[in-house]
Each structure stands twice: as C-alpha cells, then as structure tokens.
C-alpha atoms as a PDB file:
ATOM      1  CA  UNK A   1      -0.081  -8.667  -9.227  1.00  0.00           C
ATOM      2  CA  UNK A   2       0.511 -11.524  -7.155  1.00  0.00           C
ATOM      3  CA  UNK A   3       1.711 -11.338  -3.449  1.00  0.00           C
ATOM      4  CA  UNK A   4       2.500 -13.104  -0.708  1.00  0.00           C
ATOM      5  CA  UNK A   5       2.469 -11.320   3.123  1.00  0.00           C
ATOM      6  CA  UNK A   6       4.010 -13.269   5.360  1.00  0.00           C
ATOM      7  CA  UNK A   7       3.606 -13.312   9.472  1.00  0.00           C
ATOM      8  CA  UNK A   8       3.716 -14.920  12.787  1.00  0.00           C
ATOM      9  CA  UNK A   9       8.018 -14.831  13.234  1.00  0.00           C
ATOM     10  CA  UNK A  10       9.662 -13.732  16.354  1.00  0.00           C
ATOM     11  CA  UNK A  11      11.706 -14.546  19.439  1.00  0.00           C
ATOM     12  CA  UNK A  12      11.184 -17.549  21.574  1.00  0.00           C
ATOM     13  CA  UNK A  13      12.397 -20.231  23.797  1.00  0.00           C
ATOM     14  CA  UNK A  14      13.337 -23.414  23.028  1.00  0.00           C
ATOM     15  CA  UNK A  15      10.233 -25.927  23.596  1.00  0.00           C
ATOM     16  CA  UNK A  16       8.171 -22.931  22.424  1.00  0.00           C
ATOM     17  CA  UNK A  17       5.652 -22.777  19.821  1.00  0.00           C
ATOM     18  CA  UNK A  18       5.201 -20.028  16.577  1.00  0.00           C
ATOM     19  CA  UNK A  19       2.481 -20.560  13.924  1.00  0.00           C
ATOM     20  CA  UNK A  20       3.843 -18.640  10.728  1.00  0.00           C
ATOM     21  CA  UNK A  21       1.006 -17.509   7.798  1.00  0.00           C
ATOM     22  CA  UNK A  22       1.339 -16.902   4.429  1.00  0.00           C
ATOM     23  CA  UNK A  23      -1.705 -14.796   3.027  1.00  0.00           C
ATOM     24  CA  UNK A  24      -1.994 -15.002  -1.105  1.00  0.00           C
ATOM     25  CA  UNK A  25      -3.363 -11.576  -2.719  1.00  0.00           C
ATOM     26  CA  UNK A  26      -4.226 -11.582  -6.852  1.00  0.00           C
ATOM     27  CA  UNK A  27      -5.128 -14.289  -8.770  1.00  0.00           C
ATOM     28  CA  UNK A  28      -3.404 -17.497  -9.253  1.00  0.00           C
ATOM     29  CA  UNK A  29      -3.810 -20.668 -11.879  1.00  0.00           C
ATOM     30  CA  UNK A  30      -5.615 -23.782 -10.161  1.00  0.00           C
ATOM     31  CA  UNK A  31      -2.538 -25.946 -10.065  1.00  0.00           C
ATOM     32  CA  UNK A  32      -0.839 -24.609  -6.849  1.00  0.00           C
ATOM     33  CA  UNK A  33       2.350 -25.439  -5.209  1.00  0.00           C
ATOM     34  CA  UNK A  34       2.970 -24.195  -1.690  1.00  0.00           C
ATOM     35  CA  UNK A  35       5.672 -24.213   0.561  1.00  0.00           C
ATOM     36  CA  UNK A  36       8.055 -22.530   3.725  1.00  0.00           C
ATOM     37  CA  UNK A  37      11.545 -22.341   3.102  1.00  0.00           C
ATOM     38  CA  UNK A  38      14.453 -21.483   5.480  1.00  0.00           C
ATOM     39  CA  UNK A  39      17.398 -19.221   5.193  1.00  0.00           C
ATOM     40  CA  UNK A  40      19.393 -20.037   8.081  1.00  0.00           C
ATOM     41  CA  UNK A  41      21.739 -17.086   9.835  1.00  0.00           C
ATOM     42  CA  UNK A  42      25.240 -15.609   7.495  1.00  0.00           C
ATOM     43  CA  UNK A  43      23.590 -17.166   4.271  1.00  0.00           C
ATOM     44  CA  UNK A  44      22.491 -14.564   1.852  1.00  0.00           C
ATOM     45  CA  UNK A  45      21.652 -16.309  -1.150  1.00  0.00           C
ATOM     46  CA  UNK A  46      18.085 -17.856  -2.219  1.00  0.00           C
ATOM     47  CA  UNK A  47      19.741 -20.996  -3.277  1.00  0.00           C
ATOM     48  CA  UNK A  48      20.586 -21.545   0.285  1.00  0.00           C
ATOM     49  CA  UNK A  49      17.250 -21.625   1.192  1.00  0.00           C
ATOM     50  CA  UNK A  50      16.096 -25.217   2.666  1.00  0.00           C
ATOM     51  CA  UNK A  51      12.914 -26.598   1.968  1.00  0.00           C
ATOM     52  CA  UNK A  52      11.106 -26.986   5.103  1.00  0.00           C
ATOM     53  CA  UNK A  53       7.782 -28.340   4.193  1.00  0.00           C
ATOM     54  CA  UNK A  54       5.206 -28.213   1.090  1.00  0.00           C
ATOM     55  CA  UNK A  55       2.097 -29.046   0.218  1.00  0.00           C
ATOM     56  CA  UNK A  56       2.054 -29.982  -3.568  1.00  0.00           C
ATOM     57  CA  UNK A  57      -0.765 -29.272  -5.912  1.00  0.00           C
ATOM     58  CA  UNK A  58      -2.335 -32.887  -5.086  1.00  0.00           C
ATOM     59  CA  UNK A  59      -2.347 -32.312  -1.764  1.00  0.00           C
ATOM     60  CA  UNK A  60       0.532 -33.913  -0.728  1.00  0.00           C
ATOM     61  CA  UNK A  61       2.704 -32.607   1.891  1.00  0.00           C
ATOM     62  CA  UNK A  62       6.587 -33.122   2.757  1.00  0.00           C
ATOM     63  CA  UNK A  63       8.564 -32.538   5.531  1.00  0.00           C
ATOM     64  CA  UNK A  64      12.305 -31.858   5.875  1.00  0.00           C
ATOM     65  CA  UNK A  65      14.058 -34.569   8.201  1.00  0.00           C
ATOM     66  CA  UNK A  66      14.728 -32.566  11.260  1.00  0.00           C
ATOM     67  CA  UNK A  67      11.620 -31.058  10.799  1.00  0.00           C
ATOM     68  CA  UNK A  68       8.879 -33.916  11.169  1.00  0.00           C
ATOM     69  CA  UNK A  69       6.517 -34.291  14.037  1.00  0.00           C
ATOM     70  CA  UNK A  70       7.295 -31.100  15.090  1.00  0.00           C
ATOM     71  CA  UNK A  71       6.124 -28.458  12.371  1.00  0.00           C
ATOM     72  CA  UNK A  72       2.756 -28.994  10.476  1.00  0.00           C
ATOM     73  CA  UNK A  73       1.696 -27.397   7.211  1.00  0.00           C
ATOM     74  CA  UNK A  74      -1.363 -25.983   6.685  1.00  0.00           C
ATOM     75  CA  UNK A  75      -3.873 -24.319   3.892  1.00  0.00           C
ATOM     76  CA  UNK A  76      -7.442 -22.344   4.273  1.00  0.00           C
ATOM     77  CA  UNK A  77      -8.244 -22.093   1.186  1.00  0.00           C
ATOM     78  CA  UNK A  78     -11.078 -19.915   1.838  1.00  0.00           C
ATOM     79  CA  UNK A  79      -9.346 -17.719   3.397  1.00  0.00           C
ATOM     80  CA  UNK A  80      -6.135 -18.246   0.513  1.00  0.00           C
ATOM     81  CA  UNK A  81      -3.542 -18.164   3.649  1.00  0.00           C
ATOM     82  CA  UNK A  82      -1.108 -21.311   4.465  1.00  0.00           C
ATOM     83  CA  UNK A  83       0.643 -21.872   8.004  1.00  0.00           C
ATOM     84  CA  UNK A  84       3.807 -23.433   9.264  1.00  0.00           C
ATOM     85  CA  UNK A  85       2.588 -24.491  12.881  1.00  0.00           C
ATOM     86  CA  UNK A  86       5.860 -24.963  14.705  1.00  0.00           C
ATOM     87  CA  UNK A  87       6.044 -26.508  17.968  1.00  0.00           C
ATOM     88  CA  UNK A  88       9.132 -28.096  19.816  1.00  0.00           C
ATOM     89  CA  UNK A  89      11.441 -25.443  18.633  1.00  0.00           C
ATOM     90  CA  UNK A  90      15.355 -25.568  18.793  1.00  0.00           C
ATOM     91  CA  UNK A  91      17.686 -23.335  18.580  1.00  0.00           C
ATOM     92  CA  UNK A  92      18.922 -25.018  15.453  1.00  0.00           C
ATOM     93  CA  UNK A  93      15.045 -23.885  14.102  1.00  0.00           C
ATOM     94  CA  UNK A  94      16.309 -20.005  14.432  1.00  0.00           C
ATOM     95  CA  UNK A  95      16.390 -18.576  10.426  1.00  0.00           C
ATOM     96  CA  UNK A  96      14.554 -16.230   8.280  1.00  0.00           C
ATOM     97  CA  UNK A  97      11.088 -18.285   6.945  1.00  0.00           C
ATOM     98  CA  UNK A  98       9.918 -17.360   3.741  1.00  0.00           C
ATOM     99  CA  UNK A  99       6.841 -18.679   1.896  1.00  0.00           C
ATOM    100  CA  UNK A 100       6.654 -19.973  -1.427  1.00  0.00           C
ATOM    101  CA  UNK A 101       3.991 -19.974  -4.199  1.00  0.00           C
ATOM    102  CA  UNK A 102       4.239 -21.943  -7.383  1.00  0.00           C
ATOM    103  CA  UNK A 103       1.168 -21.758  -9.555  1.00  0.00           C
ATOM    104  CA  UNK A 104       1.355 -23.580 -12.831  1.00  0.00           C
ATOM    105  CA  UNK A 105      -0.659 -23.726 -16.156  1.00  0.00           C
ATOM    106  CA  UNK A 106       0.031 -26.340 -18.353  1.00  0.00           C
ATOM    107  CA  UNK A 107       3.881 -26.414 -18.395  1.00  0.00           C
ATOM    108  CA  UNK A 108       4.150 -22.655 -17.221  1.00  0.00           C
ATOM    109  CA  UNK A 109       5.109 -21.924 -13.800  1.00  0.00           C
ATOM    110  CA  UNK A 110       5.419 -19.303 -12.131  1.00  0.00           C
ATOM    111  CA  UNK A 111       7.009 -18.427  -8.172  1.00  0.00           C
ATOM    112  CA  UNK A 112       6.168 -16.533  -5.777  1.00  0.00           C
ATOM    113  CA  UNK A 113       8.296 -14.927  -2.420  1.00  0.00           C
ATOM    114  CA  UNK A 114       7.249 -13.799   0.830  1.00  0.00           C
ATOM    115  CA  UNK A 115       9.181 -10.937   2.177  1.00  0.00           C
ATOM    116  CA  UNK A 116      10.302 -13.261   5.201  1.00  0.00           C
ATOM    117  CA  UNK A 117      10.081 -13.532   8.875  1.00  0.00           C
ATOM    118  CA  UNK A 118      12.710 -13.743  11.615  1.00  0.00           C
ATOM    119  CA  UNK A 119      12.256 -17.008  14.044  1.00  0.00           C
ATOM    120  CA  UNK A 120      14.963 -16.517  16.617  1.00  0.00           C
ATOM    121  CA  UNK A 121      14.827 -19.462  19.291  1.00  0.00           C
ATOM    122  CA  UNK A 122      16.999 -18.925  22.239  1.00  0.00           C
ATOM    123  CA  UNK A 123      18.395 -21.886  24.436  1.00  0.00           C
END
C-alpha cells in the first residue's frame, strides 16, 4: 500500500527557514504528480487546502503567488522523497502542510495524503 510520511514542520520565527520532506513507500505508476498543499488555521476541510507548489509529471513546477522566491520544490528520486524548502517565512506561512501524490496510468489516477505537519511562524 502506498504511503506518504511527511516531516520537517515546527515552530519558528519570521525570516526563518524549514525544509519539509515527503518520503513515498510502495509502488507507484511512472506518471507522477507531486505536490505540498496548505490548510491554513480554523479550516477543517480538504477542499480548503491551497496548492502551494507542484512538480507535474513533466517536470514542471508551480508556485502559488505569495509563495514564489521564497519556497522551492524539490524531488530525489533515488531516494523517492520530495521537499518544500521554505525560507523567508511569515506569519501568514503558519498552516498544517500536507504532501500530495498523484500517480496516473493511462486515464487512472490515483492520490495520495501525507498525515501533515504543523509550520507555526511567530512574528
């Protein structure tokens, strides 16, 4: 079964760095989405979760607005882990972080959760 262990979250300062990582376990198809999402603080649902940066199957990767030149995305495939290298942070930054997997075959996809990690940036 596939997983997804998340770490790297916890409390910092604003202007502070965090490097989050996403380590993959079981097997996935070769056509691989990745991704960090963030739920920010009150919201419970996971359609409030904001995209905060991907790297699509082609290699591609996408930033949210408030987001760029600040946070970097990351894969090793070797070692099937992905990062969110976060530098600069705000207060505004502070949510739970979840990863996101979305392996595909053909026109089948499937996703993926991490369990999720508190960033808490203080002012």
């Amino acid at each position: 079964q596939l997983r997804l262990l998340e770490s790297g979250g916890g409390l910092v300062r604003a202007g502070e760095s965090l490097r989050l990582a996403c380590a993959i376990s079981g097997s996935t198809f070769d056509d691989n989405t990745v991704g960090w999402y963030r739920q920010p603080p009150g919201e419970q649902r996971e359609t409030d979760r904001e995209l905060v940066a991907e790297i699509a199957s082609d290699g591609r990767t996408s930033y949210m607005d408030s987001v760029k030149g600040r946070f970097t995305i990351s894969s090793d495939n070797a070692k099937r882990t992905f990062y969110l290298q976060m530098n600069s942070l705000k207060p505004e930054d502070t949510a739970v972080y979840y990863c996101k997997l979305i392996t595909s075959y053909g026109a089948t996809s499937y996703y993926y959760w991490g369990q999720g990690t508190q960033v808490t940036v203080s002012a």
